[in-house]
N, C-alpha and C. Protein backbone atom coordinates (compact mmCIF):
# COMPACT_ATOMS: atom_id res chain seq x y z
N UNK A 1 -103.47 50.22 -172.47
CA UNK A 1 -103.62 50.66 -173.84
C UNK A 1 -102.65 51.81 -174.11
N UNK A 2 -101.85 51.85 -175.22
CA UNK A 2 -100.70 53.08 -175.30
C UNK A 2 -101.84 54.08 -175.92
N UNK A 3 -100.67 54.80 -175.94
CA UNK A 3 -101.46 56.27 -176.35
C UNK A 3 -101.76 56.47 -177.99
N UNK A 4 -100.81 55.65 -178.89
CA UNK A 4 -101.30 55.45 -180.33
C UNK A 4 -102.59 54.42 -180.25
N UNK A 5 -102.61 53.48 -179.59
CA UNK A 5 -104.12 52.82 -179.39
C UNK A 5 -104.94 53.24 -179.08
N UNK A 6 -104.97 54.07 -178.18
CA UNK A 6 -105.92 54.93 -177.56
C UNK A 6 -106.78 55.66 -178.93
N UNK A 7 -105.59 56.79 -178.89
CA UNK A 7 -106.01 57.74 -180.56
C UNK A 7 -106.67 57.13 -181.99
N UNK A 8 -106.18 55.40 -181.71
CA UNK A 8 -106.70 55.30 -183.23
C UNK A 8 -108.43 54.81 -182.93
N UNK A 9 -108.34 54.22 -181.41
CA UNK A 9 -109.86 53.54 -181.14
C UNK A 9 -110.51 54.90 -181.06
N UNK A 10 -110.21 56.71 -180.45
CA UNK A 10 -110.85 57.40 -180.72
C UNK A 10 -111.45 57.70 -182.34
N UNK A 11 -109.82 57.48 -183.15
CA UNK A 11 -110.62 58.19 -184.35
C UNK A 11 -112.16 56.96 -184.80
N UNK A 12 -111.57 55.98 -184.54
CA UNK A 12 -112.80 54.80 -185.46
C UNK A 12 -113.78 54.74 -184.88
N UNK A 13 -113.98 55.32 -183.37
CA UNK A 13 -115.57 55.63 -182.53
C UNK A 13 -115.58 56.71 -182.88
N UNK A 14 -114.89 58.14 -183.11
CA UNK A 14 -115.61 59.49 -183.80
C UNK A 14 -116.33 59.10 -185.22
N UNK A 15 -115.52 58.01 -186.13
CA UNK A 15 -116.18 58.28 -187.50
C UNK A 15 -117.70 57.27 -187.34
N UNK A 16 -117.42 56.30 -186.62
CA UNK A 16 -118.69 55.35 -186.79
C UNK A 16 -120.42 56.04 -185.80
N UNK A 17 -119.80 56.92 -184.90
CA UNK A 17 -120.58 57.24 -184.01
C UNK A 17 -121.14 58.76 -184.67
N UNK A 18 -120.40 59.69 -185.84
CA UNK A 18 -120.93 61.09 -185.66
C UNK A 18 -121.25 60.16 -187.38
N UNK A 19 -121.06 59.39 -188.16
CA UNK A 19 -122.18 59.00 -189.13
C UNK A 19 -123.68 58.39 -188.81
N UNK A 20 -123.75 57.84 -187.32
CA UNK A 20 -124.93 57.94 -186.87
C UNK A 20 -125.68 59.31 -186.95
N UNK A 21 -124.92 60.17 -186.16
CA UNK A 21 -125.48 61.10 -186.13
C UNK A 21 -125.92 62.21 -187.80
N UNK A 22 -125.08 61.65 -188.53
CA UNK A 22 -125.48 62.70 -189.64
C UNK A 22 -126.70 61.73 -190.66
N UNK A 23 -126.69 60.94 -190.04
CA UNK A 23 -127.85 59.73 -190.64
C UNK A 23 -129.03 60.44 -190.15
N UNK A 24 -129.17 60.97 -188.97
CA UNK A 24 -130.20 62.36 -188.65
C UNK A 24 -131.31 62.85 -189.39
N UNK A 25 -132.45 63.32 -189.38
CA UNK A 25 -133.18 63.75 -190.54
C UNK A 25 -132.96 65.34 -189.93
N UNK A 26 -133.32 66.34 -191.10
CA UNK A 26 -133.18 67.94 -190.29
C UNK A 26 -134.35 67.47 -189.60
N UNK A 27 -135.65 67.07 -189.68
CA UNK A 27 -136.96 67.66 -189.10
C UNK A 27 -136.61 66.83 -187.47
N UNK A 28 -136.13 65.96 -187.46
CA UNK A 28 -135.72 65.62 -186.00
C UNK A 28 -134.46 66.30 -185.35
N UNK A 29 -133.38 66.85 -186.07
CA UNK A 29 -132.82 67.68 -185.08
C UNK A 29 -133.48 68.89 -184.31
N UNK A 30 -134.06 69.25 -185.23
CA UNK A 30 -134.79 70.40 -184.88
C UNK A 30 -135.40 70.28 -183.63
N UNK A 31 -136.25 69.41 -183.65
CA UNK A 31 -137.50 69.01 -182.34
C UNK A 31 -136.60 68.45 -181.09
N UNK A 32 -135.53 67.79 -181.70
CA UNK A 32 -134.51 67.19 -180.42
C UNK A 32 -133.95 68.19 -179.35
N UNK A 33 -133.42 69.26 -180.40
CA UNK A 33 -132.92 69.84 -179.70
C UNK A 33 -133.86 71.05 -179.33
N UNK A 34 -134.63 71.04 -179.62
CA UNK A 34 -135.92 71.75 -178.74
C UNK A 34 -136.02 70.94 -177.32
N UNK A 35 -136.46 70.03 -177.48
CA UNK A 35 -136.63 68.83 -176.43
C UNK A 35 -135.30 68.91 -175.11
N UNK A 36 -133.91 69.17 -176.25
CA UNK A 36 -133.02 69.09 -175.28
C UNK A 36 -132.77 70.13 -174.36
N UNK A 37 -133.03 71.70 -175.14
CA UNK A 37 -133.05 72.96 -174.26
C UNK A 37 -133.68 72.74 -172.59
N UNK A 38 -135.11 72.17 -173.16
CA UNK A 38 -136.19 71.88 -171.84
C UNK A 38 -135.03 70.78 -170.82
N UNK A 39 -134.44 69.96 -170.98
CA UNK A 39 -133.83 68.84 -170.10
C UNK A 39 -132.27 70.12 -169.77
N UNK A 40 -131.97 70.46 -170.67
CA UNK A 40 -130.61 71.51 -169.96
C UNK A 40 -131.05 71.95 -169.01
N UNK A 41 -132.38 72.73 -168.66
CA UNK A 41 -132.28 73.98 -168.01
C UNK A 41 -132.61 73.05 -166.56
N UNK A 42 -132.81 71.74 -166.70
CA UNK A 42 -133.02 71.12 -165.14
C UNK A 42 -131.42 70.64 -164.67
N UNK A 43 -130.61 71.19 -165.72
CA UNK A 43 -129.24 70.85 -164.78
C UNK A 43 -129.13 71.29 -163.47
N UNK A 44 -128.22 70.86 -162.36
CA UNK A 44 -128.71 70.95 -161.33
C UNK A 44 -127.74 72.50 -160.89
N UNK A 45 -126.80 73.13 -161.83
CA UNK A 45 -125.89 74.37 -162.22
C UNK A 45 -126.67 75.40 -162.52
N UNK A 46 -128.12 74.85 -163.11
CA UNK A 46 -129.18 76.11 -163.76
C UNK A 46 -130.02 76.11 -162.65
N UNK A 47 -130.15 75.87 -161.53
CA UNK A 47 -131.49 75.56 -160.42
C UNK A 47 -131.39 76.68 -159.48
N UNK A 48 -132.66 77.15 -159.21
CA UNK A 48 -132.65 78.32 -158.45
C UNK A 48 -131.71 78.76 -157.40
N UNK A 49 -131.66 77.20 -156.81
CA UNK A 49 -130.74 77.14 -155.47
C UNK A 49 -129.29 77.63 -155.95
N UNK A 50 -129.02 77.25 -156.65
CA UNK A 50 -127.43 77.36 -157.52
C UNK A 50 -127.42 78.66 -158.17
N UNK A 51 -128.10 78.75 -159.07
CA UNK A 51 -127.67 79.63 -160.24
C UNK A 51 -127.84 81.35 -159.68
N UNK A 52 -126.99 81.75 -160.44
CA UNK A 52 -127.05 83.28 -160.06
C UNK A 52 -126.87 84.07 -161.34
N UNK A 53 -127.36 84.88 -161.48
CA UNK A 53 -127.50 86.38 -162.48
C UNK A 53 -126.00 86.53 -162.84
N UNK A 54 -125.96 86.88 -164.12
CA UNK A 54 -124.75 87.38 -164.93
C UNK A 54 -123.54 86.14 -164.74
N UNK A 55 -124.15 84.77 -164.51
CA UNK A 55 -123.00 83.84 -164.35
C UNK A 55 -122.56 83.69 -165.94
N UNK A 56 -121.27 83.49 -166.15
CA UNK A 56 -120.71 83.68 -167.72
C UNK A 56 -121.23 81.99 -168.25
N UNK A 57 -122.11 81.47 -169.08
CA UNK A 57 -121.81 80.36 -169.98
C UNK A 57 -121.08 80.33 -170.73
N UNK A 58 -120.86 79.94 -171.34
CA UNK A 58 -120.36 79.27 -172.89
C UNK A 58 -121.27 78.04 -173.53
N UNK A 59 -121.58 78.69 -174.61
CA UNK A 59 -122.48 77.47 -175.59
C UNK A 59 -121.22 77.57 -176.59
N UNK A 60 -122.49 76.93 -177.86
CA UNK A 60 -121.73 77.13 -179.37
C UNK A 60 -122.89 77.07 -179.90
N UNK A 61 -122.66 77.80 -181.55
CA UNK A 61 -123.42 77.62 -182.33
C UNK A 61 -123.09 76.19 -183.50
N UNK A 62 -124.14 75.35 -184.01
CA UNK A 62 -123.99 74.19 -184.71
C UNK A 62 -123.49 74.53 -185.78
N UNK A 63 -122.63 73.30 -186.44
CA UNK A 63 -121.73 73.09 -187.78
C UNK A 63 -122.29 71.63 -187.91
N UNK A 64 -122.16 71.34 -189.17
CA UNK A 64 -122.34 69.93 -189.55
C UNK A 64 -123.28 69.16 -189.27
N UNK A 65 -123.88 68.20 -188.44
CA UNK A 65 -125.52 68.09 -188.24
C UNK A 65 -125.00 67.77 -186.45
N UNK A 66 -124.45 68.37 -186.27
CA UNK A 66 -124.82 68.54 -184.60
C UNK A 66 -125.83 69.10 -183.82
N UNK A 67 -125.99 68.91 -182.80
CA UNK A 67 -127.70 69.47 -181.94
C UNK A 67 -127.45 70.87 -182.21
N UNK A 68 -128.35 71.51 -181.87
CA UNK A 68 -128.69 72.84 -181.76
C UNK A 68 -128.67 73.32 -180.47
N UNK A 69 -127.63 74.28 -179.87
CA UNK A 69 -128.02 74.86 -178.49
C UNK A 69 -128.36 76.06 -178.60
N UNK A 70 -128.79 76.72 -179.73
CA UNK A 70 -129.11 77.72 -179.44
C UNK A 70 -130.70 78.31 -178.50
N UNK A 71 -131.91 76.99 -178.63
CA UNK A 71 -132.73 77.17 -178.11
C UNK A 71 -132.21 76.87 -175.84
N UNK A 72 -131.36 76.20 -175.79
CA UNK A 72 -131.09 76.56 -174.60
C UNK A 72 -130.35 77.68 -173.93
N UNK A 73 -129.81 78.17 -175.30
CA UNK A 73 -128.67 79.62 -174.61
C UNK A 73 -129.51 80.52 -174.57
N UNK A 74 -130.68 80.63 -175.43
CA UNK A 74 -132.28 81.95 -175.22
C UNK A 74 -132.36 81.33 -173.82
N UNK A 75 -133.01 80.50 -173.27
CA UNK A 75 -133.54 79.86 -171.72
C UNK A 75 -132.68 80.33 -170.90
N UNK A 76 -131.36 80.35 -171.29
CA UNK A 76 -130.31 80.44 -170.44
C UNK A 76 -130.29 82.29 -169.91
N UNK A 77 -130.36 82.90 -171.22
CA UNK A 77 -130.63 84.14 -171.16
C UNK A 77 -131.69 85.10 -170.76
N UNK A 78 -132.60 84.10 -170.73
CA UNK A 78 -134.13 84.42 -169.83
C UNK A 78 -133.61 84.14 -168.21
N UNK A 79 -133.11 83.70 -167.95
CA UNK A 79 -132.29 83.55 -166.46
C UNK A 79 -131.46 84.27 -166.00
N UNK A 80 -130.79 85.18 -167.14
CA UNK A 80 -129.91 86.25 -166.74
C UNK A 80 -128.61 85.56 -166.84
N UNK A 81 -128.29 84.50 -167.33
CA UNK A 81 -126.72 83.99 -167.59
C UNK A 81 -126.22 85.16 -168.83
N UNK A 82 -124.77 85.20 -168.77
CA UNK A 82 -124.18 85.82 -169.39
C UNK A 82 -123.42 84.85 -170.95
N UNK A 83 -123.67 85.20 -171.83
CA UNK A 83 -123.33 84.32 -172.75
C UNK A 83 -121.95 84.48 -173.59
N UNK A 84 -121.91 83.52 -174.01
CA UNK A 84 -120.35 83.55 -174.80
C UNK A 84 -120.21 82.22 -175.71
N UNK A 85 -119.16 82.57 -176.61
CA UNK A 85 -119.01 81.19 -177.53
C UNK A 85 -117.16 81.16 -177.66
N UNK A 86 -117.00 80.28 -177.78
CA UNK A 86 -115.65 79.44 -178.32
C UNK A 86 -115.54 80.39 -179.63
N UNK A 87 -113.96 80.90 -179.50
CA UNK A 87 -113.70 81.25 -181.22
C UNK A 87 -112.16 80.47 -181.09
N UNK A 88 -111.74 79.92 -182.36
CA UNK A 88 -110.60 79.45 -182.54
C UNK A 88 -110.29 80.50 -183.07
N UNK A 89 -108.23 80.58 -182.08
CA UNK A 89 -107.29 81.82 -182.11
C UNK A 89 -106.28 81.34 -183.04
N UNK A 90 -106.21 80.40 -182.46
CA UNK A 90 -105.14 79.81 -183.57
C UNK A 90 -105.16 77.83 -183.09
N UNK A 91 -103.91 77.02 -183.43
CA UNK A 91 -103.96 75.93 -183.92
C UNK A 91 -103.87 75.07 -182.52
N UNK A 92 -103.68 75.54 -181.44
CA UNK A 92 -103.72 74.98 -180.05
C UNK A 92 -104.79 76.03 -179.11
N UNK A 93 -105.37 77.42 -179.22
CA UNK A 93 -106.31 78.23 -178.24
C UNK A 93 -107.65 78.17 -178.57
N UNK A 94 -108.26 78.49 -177.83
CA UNK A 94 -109.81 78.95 -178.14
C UNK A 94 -109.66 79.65 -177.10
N UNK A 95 -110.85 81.05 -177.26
CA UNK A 95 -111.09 82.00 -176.34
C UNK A 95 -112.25 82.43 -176.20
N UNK A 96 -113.19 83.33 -175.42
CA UNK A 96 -114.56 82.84 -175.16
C UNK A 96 -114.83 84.10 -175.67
N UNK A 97 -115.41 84.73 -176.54
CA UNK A 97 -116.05 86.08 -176.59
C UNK A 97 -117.41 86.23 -176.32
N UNK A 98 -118.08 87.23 -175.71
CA UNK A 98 -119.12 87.20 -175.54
C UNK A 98 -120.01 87.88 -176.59
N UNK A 99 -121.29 86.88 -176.09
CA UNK A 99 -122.73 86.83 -177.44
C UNK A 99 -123.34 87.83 -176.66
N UNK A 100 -123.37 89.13 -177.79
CA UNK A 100 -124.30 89.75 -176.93
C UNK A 100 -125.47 90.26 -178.59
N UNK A 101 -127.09 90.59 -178.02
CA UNK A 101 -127.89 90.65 -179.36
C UNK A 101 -127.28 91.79 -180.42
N UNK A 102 -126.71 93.03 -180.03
CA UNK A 102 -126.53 93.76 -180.17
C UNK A 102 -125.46 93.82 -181.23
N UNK A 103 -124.51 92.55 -181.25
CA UNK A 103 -123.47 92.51 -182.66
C UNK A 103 -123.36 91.30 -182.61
N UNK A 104 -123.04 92.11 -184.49
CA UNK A 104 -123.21 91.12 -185.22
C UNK A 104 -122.36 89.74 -184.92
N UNK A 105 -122.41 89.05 -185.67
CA UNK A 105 -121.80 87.39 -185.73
C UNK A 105 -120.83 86.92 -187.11
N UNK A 106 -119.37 86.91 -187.39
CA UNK A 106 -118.67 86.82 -188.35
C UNK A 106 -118.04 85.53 -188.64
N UNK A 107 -117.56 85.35 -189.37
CA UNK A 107 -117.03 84.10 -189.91
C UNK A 107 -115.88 84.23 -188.76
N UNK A 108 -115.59 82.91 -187.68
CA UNK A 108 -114.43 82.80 -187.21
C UNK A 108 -113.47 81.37 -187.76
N UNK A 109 -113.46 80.70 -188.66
CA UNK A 109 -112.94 80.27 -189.03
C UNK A 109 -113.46 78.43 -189.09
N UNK A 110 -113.19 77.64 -189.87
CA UNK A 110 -113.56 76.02 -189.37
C UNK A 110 -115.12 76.01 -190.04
N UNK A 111 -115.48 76.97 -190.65
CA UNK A 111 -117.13 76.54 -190.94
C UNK A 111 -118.01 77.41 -189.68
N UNK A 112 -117.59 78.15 -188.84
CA UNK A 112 -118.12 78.69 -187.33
C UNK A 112 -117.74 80.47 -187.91
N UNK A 113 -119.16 80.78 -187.08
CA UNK A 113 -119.26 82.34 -187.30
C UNK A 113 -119.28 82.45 -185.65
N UNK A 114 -118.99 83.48 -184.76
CA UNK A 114 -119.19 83.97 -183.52
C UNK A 114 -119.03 85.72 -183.57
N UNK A 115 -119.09 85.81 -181.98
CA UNK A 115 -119.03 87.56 -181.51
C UNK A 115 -117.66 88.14 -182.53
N UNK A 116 -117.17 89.21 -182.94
CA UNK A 116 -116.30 90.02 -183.68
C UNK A 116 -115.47 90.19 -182.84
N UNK A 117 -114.00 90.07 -183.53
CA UNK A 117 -112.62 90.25 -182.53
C UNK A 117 -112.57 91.37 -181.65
N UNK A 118 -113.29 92.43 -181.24
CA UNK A 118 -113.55 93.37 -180.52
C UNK A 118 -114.68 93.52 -179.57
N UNK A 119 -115.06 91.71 -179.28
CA UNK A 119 -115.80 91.55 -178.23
C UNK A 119 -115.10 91.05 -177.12
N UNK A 120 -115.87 91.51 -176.10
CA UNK A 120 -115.03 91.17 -174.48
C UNK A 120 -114.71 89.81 -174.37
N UNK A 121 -113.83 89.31 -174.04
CA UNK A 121 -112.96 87.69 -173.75
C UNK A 121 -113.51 87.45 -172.37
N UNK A 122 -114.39 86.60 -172.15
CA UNK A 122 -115.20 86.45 -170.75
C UNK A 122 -114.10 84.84 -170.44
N UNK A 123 -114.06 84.65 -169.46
CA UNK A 123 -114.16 83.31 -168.56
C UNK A 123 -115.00 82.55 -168.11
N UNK A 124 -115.60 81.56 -168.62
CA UNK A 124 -116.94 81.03 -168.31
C UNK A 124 -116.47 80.08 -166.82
N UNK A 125 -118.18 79.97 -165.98
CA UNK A 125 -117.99 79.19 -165.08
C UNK A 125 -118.94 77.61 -165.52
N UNK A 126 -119.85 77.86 -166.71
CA UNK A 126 -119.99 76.52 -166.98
C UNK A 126 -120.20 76.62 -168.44
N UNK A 127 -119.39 75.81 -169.35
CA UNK A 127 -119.11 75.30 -170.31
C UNK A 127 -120.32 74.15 -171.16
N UNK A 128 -120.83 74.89 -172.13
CA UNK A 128 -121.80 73.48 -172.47
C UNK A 128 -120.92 73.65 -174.58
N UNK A 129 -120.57 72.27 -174.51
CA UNK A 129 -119.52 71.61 -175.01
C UNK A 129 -120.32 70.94 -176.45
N UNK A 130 -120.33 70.42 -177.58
CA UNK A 130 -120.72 69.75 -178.24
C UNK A 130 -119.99 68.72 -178.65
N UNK A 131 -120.41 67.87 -178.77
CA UNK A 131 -119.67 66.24 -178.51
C UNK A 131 -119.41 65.72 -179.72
N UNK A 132 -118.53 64.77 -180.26
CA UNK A 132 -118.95 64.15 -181.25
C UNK A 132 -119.46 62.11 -180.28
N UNK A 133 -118.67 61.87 -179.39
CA UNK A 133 -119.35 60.62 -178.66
C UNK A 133 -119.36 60.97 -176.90
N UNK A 134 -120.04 59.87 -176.48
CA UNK A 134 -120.25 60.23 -174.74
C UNK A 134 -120.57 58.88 -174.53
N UNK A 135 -120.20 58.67 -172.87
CA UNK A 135 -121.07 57.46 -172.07
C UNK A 135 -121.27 58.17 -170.91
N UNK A 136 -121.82 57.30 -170.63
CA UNK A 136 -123.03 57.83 -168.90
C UNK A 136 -121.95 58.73 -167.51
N UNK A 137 -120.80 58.21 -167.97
CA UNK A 137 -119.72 58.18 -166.82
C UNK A 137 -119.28 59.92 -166.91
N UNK A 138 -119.27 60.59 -167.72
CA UNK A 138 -118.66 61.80 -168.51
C UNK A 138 -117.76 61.69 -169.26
N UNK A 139 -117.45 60.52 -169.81
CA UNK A 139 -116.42 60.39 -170.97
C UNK A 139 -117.08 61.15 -172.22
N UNK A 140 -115.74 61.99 -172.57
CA UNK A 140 -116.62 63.12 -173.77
C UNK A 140 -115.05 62.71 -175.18
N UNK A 141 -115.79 62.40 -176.40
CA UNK A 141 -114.54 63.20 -177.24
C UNK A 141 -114.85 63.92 -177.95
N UNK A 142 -114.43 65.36 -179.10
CA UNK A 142 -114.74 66.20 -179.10
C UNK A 142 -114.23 65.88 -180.48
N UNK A 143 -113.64 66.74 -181.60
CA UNK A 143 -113.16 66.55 -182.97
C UNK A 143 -111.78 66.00 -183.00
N UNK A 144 -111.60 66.16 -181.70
CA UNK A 144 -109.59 65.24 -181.85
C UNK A 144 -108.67 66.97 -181.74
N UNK A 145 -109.27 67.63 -181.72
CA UNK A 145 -107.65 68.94 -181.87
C UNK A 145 -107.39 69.58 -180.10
N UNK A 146 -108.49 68.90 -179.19
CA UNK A 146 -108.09 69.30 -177.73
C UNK A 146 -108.42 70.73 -177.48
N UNK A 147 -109.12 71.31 -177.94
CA UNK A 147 -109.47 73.13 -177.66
C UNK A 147 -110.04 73.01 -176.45
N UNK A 148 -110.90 72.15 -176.19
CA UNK A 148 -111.45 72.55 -174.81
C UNK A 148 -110.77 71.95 -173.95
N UNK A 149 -110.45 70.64 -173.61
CA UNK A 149 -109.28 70.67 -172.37
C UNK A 149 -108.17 71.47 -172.26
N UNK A 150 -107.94 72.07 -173.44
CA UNK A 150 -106.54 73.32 -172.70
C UNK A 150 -107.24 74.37 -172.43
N UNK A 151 -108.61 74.48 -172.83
CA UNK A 151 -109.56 75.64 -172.26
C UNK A 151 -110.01 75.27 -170.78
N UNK A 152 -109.93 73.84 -170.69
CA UNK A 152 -110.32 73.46 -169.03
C UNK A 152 -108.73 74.00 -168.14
N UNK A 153 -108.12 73.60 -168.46
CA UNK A 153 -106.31 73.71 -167.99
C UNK A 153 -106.35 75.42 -167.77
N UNK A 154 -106.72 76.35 -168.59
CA UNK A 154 -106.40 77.49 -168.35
C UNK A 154 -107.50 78.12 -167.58
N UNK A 155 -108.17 77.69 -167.34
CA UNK A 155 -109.67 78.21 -166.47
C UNK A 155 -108.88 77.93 -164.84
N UNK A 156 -108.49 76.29 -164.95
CA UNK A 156 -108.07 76.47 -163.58
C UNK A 156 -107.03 76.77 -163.69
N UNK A 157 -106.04 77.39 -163.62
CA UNK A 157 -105.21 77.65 -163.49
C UNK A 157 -105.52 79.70 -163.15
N UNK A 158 -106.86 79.90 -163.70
CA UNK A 158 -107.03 81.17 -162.91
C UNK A 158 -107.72 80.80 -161.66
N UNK A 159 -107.81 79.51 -161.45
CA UNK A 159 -108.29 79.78 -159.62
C UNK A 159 -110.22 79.30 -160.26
N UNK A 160 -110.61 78.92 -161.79
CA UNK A 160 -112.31 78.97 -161.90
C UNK A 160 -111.94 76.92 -162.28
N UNK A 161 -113.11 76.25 -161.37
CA UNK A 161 -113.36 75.54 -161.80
C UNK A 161 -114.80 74.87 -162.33
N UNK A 162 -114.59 75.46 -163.56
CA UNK A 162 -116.16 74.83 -164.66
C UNK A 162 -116.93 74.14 -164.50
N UNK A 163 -118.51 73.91 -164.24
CA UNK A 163 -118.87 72.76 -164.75
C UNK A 163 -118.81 72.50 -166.46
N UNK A 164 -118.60 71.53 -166.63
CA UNK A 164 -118.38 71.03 -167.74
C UNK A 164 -119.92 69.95 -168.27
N UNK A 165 -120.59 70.67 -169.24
CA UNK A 165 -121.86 70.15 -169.62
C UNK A 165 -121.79 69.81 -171.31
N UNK A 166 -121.98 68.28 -171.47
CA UNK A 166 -121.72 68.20 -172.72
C UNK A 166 -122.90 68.14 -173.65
N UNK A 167 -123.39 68.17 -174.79
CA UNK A 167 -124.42 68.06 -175.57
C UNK A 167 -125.01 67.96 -176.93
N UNK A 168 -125.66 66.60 -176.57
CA UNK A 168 -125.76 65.78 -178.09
C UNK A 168 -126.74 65.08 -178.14
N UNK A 169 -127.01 64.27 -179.32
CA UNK A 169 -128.44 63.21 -179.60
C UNK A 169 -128.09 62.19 -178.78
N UNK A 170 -129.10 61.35 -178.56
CA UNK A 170 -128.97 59.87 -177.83
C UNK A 170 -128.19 59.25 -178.39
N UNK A 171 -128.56 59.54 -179.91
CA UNK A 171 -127.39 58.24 -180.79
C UNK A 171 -125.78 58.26 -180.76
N UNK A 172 -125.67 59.32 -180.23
CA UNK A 172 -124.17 59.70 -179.83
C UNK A 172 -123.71 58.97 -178.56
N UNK A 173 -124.21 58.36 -177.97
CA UNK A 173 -124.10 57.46 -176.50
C UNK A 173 -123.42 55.99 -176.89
N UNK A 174 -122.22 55.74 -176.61
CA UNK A 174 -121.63 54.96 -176.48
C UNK A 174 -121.29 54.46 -175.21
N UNK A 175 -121.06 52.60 -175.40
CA UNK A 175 -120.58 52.15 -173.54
C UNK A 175 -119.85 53.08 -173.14
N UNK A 176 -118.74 53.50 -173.54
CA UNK A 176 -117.55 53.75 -172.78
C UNK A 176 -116.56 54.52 -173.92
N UNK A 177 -116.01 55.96 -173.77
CA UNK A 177 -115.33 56.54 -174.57
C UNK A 177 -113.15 56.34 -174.21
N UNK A 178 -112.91 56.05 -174.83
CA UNK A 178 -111.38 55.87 -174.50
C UNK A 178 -110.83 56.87 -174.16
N UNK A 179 -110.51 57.19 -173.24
CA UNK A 179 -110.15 58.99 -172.04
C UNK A 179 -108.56 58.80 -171.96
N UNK A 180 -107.95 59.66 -172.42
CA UNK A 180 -106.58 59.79 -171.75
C UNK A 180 -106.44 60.74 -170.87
N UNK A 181 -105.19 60.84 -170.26
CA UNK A 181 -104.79 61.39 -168.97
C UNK A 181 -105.15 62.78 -168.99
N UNK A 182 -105.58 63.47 -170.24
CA UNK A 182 -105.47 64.75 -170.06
C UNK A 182 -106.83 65.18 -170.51
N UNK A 183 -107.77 64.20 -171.04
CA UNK A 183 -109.55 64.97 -170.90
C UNK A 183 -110.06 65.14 -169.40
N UNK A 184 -110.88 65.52 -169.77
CA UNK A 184 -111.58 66.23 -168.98
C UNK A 184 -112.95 65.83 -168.67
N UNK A 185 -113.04 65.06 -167.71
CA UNK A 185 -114.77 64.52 -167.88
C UNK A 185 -115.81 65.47 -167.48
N UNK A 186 -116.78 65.24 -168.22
CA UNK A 186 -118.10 66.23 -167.86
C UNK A 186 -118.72 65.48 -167.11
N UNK A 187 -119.53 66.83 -166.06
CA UNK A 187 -120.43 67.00 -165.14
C UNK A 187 -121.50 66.50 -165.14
N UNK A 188 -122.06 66.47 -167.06
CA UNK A 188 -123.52 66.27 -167.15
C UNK A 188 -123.57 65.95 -168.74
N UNK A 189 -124.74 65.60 -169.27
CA UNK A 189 -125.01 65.10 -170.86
C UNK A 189 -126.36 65.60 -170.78
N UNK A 190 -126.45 66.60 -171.82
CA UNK A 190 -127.91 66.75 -172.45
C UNK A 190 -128.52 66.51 -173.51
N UNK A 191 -129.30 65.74 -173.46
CA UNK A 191 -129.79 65.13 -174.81
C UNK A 191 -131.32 65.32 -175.06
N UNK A 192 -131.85 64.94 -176.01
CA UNK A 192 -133.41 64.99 -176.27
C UNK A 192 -134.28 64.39 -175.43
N UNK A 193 -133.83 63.05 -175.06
CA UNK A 193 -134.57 62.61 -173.73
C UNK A 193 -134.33 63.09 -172.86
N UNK A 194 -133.27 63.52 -171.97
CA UNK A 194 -132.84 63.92 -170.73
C UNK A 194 -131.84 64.50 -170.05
N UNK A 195 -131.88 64.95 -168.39
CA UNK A 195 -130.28 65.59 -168.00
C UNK A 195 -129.40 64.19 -167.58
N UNK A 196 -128.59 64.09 -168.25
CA UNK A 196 -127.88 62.67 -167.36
C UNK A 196 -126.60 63.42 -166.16
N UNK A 197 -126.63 63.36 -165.13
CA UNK A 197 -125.84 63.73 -164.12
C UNK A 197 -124.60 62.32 -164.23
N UNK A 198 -123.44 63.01 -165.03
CA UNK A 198 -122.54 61.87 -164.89
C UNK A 198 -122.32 61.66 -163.48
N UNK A 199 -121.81 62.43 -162.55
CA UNK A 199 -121.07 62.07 -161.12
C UNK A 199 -122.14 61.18 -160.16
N UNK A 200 -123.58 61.28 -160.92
CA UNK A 200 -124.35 60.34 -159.74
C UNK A 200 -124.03 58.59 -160.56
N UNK A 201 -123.51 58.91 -161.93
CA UNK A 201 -123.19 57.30 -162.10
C UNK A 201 -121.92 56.59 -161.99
N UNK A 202 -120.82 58.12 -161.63
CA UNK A 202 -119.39 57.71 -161.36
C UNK A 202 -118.73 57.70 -160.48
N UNK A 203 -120.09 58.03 -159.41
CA UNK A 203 -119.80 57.95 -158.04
C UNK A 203 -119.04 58.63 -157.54
């Protein structure tokens, strides 16, 4: 498949797959992603054995009728993870500032408010991502502009390699997402029903 085939079967599975999702009622996102917080925190990255105090996340806060993570980044923060969100810098970066209760939250641009340009730029070690489609394998696509795989590219390239946790409704689950050479597959899928561990289905 070339790479203009590729791009156009992404755009026509982003539009057919995130109008599922905005077909959505509010009173079920709500409860979903309640539902979904509880299935995050059994990732196997959040488990006693694993997890450690002041590890940096990265969530996001919702735009458009996407899940809600904010009830898992509280859970997350009852654990002592260190929090942070995605701000777009400009038309190819994103950079992670950290969420802390203490300040405020401003318009960063795209419809998205986050931490104020005079919050600390953290490096996260696991990434929880919002999707627009997914399959079981970790095939993720995201809005089409690539912020987070050059956010994966520059993580390693300091020597950190992420888990990468993506998160969305069931109805967002497709066979198989069309991946080019340069995504980035995730670790895991959290949804309202459950944790799906991609690598135990991709072997």
């Amino acid at each position: 498949m070339s790479d203009n085939t590729t791009k156009q079967a992404k755009s026509d599975l982003r539009k057919a797959v995130l109008a599922r999702r905005d077909a959505l009622t509010a009173e079920f996102r709500i409860q979903a992603s309640l539902d979904a917080a509880d299935h995050g925190l059994t990732a196997p990255c959040f488990s006693d054995e694993v997890f450690v105090g002041d590890t940096v996340v990265s969530g996001f806060l919702p735009i458009r009728s996407e899940i809600d993570a904010r009830p898992l980044l509280a859970g997350l923060a009852q654990l002592g993870a260190r929090l942070c969100l995605p701000v777009v810098i400009d038309k190819t970066t994103i950079v992670f500032r950290e969420l802390l209760r203490t300040a405020p939250l401003v318009e960063t641009g795209f419809g998205t408010v986050g931490p104020p340009p005079d919050a600390r730029i953290l490096d996260p070690k696991v990434l929880i991502m919002p999707l627009s489609a997914f399959d079981r394998r970790g095939g993720r696509m995201g809005y089409g502009a690539g912020y987070y795989d050059r956010a994966v590219e520059t993580l390693l390239t300091k020597g950190i390699k992420p888990t990468l946790l993506g998160m969305a409704f069931c109805v967002q689950e497709v066979d198989a997402v069309p991946m080019e050479q340069h995504d980035a597959y995730l670790h895991g899928i959290i949804t309202e029903r459950a944790y799906l561990d991609a690598h135990s289905v991709s072997g």
